[in-house]
N, C-alpha and C. Protein backbone atom coordinates (compact mmCIF):
# COMPACT_ATOMS: atom_id res chain seq x y z
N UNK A 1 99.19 121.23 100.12
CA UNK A 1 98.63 119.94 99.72
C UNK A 1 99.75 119.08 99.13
N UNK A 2 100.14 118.07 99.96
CA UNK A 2 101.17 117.04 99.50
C UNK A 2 100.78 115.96 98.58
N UNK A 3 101.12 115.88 96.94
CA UNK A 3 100.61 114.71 96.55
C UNK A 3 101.28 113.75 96.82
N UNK A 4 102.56 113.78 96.54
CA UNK A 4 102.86 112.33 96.95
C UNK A 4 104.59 112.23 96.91
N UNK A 5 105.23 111.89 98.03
CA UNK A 5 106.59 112.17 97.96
C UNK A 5 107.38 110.96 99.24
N UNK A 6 108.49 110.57 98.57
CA UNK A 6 108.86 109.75 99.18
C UNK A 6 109.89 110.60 100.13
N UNK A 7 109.70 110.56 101.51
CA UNK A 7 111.24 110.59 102.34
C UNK A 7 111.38 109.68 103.59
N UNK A 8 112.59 109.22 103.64
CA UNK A 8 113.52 108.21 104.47
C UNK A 8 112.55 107.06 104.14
N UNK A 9 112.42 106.57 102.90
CA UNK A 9 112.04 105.46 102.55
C UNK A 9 110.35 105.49 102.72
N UNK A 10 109.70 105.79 103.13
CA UNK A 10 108.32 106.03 103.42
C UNK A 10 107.76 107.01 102.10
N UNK A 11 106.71 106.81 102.03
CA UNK A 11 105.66 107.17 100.93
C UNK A 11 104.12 108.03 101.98
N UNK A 12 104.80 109.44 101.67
CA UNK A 12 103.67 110.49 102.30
C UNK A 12 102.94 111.29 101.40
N UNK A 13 101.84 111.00 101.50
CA UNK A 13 100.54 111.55 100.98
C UNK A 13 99.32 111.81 100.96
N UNK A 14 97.96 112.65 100.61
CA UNK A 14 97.29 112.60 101.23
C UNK A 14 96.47 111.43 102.12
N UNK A 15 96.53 110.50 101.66
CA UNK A 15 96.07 109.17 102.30
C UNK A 15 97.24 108.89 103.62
N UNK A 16 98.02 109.21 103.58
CA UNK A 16 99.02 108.92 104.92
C UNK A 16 100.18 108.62 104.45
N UNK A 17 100.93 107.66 105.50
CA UNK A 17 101.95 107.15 105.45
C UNK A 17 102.11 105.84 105.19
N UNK A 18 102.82 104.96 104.03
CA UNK A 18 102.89 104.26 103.75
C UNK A 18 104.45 103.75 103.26
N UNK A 19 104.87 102.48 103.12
CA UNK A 19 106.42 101.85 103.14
C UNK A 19 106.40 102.15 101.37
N UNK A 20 107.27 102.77 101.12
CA UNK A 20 107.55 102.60 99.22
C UNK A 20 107.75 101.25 99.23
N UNK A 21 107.59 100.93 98.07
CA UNK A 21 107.00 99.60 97.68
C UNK A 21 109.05 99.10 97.04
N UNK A 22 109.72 99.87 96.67
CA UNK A 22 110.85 99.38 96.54
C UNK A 22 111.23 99.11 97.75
N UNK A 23 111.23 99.29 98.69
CA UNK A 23 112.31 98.71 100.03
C UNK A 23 111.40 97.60 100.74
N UNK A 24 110.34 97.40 100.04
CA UNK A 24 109.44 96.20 100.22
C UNK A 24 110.08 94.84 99.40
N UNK A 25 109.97 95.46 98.18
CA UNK A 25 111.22 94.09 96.81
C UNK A 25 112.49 94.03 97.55
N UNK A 26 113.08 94.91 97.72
CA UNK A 26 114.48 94.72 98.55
C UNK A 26 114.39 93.60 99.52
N UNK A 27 113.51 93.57 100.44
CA UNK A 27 113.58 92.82 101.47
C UNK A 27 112.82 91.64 100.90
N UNK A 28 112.07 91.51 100.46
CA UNK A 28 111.38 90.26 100.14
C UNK A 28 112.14 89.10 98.73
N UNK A 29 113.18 89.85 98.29
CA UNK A 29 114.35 89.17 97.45
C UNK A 29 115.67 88.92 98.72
N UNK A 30 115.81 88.76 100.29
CA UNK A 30 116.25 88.62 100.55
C UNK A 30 116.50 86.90 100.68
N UNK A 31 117.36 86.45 100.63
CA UNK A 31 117.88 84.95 100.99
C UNK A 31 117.60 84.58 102.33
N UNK A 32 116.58 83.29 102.31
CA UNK A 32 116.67 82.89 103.75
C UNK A 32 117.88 82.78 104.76
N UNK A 33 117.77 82.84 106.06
CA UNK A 33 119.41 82.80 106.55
C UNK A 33 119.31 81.28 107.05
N UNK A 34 120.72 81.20 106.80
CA UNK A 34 121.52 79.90 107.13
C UNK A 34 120.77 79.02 108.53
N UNK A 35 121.16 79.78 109.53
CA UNK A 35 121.33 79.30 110.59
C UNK A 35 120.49 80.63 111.67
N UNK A 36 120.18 79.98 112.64
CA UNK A 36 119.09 80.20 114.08
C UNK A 36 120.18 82.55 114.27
N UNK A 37 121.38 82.29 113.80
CA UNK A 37 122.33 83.27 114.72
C UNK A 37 121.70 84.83 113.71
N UNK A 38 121.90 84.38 112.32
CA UNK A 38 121.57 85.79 111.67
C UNK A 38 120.00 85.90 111.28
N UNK A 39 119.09 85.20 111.80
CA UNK A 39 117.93 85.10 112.06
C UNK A 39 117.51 86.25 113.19
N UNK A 40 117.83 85.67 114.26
CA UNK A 40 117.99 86.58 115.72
C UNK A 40 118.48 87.89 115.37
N UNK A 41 119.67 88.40 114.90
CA UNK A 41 119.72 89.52 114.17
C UNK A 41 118.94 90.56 113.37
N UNK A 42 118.38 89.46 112.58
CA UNK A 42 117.27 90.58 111.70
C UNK A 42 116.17 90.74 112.42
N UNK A 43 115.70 89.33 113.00
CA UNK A 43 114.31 90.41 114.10
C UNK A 43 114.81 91.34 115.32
N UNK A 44 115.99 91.19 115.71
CA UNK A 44 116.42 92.32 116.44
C UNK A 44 116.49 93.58 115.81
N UNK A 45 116.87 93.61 114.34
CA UNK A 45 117.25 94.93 114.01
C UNK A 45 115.50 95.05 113.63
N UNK A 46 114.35 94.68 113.21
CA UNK A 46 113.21 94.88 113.16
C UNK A 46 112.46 95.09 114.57
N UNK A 47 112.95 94.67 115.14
CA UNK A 47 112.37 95.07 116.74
C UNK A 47 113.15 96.61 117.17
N UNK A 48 114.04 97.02 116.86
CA UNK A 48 114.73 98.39 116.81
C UNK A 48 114.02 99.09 116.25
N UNK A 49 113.60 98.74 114.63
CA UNK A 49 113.02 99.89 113.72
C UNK A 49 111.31 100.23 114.38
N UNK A 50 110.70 99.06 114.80
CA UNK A 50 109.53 98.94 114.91
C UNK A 50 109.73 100.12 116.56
N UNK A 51 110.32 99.80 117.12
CA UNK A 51 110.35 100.37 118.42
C UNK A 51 110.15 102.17 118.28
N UNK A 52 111.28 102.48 116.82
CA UNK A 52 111.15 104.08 116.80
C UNK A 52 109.55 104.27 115.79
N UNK A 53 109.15 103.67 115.27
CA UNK A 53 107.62 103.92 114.40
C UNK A 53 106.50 103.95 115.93
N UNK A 54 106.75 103.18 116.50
CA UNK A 54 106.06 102.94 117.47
C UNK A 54 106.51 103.10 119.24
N UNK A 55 106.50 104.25 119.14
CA UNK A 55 107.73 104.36 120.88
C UNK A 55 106.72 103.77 122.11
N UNK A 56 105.19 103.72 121.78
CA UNK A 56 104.89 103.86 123.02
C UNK A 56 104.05 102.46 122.99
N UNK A 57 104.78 101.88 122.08
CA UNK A 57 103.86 100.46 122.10
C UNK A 57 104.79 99.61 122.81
N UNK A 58 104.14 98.46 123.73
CA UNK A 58 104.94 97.74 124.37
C UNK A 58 104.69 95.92 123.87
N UNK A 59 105.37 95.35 124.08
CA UNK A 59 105.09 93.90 124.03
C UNK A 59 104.42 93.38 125.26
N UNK A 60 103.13 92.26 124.69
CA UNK A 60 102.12 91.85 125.58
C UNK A 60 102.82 90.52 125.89
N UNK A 61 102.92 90.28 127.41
CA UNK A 61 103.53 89.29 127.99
C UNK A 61 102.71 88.10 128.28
């Protein structure tokens, strides 16, 4: 019986899996970006992460 333990940033417990709430503040104290270039970047690197949580989900065209 797992009460409650954080690993690779995720929060597992009996209720499931959930994002720890610190790497939630992390990102939401981030600085808007400048310009259109490091924009494209971060939803790329979020389209990466989302891709391994979710392998078999595809984008609806």
């Amino acid at each position: 019986m797992v009460k409650k333990e954080i690993v690779l940033g995720h929060k597992i417990s009996n209720a499931g899996l959930e994002v720890d709430p610190t790497k939630i503040d992390v990102v939401s104290k981030l600085s808007p970006p400048p310009d259109i270039k490091p924009l494209r970047r971060f939803l790329g690197l979020l389209q990466k992460i989302y891709q391994r949580i979710f392998p078999n989900h595809q984008a609806s065209q």
